[in-house]
C-alpha atoms as a PDB file:
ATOM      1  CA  UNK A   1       0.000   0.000   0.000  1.00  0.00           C
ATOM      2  CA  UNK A   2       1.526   3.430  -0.740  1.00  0.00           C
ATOM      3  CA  UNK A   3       1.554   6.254   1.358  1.00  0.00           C
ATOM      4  CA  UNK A   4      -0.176   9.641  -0.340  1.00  0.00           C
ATOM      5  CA  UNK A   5       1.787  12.915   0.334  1.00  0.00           C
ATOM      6  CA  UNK A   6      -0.179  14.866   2.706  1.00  0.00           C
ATOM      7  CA  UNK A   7      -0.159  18.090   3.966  1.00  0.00           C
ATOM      8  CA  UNK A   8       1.489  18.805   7.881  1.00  0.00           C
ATOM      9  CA  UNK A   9      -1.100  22.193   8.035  1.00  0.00           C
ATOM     10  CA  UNK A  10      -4.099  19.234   7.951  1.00  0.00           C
ATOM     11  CA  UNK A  11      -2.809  17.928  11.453  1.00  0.00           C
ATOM     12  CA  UNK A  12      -1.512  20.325  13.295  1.00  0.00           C
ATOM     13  CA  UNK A  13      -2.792  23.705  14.364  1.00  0.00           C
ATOM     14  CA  UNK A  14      -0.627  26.898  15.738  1.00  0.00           C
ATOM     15  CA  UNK A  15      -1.744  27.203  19.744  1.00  0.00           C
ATOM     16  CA  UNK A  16      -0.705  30.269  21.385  1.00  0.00           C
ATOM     17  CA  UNK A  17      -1.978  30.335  24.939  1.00  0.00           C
ATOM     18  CA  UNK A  18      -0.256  32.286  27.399  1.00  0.00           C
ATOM     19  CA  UNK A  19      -1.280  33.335  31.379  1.00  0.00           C
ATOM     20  CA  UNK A  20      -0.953  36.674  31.123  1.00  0.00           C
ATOM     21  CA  UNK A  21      -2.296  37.072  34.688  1.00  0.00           C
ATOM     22  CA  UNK A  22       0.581  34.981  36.074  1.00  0.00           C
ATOM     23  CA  UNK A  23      -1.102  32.787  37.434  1.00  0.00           C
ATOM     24  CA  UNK A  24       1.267  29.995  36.324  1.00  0.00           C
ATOM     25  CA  UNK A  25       4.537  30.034  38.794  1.00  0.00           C
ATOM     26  CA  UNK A  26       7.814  29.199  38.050  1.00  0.00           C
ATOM     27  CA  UNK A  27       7.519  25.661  39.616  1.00  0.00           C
ATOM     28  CA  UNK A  28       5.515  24.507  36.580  1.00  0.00           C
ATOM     29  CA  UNK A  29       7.764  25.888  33.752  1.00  0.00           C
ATOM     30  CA  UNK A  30       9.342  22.906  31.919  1.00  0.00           C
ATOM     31  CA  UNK A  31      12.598  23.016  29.784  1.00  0.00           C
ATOM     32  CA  UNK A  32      13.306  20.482  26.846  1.00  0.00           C
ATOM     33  CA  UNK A  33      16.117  18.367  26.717  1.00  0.00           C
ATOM     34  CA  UNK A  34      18.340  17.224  23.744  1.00  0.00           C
ATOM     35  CA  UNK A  35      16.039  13.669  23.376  1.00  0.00           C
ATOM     36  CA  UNK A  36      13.328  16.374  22.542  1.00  0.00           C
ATOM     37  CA  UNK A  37      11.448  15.530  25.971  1.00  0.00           C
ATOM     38  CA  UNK A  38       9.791  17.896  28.332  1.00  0.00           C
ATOM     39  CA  UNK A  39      11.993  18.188  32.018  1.00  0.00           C
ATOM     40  CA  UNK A  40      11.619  20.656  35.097  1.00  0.00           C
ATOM     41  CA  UNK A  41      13.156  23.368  34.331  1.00  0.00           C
ATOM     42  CA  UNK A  42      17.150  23.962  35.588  1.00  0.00           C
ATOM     43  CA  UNK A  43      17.169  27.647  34.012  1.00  0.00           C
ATOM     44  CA  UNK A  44      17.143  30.324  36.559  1.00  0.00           C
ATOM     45  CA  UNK A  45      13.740  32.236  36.018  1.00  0.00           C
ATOM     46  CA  UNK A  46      13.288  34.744  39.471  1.00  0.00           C
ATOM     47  CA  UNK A  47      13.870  37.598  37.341  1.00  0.00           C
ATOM     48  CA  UNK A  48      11.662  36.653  34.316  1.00  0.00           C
ATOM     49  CA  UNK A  49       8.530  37.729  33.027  1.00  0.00           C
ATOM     50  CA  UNK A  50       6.722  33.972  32.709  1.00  0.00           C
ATOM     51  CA  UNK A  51       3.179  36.014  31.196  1.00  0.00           C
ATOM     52  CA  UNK A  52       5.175  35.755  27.684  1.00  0.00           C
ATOM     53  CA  UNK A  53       5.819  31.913  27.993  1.00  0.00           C
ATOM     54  CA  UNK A  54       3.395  29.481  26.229  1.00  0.00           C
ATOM     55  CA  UNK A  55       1.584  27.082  28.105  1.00  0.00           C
ATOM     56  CA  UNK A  56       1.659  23.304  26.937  1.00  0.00           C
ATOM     57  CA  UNK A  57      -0.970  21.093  28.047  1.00  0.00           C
ATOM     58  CA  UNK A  58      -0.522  17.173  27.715  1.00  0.00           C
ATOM     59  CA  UNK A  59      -1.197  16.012  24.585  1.00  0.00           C
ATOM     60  CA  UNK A  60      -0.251  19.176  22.722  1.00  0.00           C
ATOM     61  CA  UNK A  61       2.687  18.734  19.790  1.00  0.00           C
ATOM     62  CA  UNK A  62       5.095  21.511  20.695  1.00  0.00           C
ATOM     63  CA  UNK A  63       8.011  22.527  18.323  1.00  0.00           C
ATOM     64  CA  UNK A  64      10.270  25.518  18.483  1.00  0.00           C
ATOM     65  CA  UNK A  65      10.221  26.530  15.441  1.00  0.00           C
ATOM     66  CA  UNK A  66      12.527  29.561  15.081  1.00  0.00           C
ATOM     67  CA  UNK A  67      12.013  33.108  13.955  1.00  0.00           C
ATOM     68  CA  UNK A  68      13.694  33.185  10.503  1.00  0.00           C
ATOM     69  CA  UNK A  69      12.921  34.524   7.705  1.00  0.00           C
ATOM     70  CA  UNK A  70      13.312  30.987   6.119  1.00  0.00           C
ATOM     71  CA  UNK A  71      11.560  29.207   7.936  1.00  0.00           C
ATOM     72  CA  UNK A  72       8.069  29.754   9.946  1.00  0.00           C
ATOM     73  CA  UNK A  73       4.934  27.985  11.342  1.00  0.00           C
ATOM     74  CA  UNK A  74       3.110  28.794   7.847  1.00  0.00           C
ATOM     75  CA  UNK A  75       5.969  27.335   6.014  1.00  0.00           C
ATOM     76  CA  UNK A  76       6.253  24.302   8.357  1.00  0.00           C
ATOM     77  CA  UNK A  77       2.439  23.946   8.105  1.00  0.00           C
ATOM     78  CA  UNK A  78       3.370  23.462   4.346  1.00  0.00           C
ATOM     79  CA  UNK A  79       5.566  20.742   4.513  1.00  0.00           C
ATOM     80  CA  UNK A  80       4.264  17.702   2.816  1.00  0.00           C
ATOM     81  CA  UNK A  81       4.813  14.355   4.729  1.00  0.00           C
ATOM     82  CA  UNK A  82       3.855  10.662   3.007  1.00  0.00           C
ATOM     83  CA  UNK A  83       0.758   9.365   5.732  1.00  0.00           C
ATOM     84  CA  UNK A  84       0.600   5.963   5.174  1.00  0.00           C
ATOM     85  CA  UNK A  85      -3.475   4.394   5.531  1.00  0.00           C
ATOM     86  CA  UNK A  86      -4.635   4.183   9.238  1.00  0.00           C
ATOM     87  CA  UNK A  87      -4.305   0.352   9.138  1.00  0.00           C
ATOM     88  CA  UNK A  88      -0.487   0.710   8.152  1.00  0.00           C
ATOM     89  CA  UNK A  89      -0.115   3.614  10.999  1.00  0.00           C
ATOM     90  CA  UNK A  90      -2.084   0.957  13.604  1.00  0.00           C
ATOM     91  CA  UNK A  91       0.866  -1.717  12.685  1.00  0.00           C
ATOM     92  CA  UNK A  92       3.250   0.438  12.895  1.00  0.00           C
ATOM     93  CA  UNK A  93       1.900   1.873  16.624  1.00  0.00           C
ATOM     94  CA  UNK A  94       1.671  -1.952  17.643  1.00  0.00           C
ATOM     95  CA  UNK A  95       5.400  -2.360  16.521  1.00  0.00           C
ATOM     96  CA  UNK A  96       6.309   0.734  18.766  1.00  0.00           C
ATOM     97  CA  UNK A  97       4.867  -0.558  22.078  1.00  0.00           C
ATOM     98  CA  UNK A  98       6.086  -4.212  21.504  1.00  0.00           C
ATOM     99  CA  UNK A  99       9.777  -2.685  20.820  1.00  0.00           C
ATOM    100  CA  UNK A 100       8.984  -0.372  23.942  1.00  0.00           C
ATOM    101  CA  UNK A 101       7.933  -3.558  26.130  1.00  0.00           C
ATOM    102  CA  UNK A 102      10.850  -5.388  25.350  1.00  0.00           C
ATOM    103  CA  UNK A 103      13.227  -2.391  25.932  1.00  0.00           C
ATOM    104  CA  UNK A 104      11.303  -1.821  29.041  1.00  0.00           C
ATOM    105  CA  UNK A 105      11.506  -5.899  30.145  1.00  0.00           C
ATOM    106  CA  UNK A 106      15.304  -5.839  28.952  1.00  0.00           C
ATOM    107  CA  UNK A 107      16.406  -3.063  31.533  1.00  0.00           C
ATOM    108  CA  UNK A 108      14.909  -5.235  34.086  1.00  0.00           C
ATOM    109  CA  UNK A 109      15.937  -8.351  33.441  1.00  0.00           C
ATOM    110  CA  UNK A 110      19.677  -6.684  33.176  1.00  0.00           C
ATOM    111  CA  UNK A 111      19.274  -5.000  36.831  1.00  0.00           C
ATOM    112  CA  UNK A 112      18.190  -8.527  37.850  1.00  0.00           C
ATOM    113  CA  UNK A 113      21.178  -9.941  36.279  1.00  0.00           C
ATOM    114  CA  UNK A 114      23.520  -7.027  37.834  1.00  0.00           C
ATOM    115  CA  UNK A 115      22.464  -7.857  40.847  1.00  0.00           C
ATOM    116  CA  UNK A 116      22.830 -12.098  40.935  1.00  0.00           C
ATOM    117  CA  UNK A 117      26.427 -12.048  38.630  1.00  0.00           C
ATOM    118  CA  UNK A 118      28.286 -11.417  42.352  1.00  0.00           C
ATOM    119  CA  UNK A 119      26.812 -14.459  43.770  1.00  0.00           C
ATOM    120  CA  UNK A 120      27.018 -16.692  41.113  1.00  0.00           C
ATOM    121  CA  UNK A 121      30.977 -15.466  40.391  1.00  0.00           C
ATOM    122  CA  UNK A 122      31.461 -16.434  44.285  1.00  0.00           C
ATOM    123  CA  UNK A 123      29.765 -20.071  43.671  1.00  0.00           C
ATOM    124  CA  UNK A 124      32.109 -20.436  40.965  1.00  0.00           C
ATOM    125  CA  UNK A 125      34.870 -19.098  42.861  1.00  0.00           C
ATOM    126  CA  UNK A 126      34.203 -21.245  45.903  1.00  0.00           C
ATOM    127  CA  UNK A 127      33.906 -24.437  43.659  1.00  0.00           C
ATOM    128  CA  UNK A 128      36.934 -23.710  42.173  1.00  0.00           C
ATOM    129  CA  UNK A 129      39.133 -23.423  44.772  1.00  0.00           C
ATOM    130  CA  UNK A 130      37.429 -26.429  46.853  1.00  0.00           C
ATOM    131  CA  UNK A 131      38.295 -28.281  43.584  1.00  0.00           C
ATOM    132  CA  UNK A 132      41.961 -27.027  44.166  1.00  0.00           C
ATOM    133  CA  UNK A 133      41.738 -25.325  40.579  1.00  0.00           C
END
């Protein structure tokens, strides 16, 4: 099945929503870090005006799309992207969390193993010498 060339501007929308009363404090502000994620903030914020931040609520796509001339939200709205058909998109989603699951059951399974290598090492050890080896 081939994917059709589709438009970004037909799935995403430009939100601006700011608190311009302030009623958002600088406990909730949330930095991004280089995997693209959204983290408490580290950046030092007592002397800044947080009324001109936008506010993100979950669920929302954010991007930073910067103030060039080359480049806007208009432009970026522009972009054509190949969207493959819903049932190739749900395969694709059920690949995701399966990969995810594993990843998720591999970090535990190595902590487990982290933790028992001492004590088997020592068996061997002890068997070893016992053996005169």
């Amino acid at each position: 099945m081939k994917s059709k060339f589709k438009r970004l501007g037909d799935y995403i929308r430009l939100v601006d929503v700011r608190k311009r009363d302030g009623s958002i404090g600088s406990d909730r502000l949330l930095g991004i870090n280089i995997n693209k994620e959204f983290i408490p903030s580290v950046a030092n914020v007592s002397e800044t005006d947080l009324t001109r931040y936008k506010v993100i609520s979950k669920g929302i796509f954010a991007c930073n799309v910067m103030h060039r001339e080359t480049f806007d939200c208009s432009d970026m709205c522009n972009v054509r992207l190949p969207i493959p058909a819903h049932e190739i998109q749900e395969c694709i989603v059920a690949i995701h969390h399966t990969l995810e699951t594993r990843k998720r059951l591999n970090t535990e399974l190595k902590s487990k193993i982290q933790n028992l290598c001492p004590i088997l090492m020592r068996g061997v050890a002890e068997k070893m010498i016992s053996a005169n080896l």
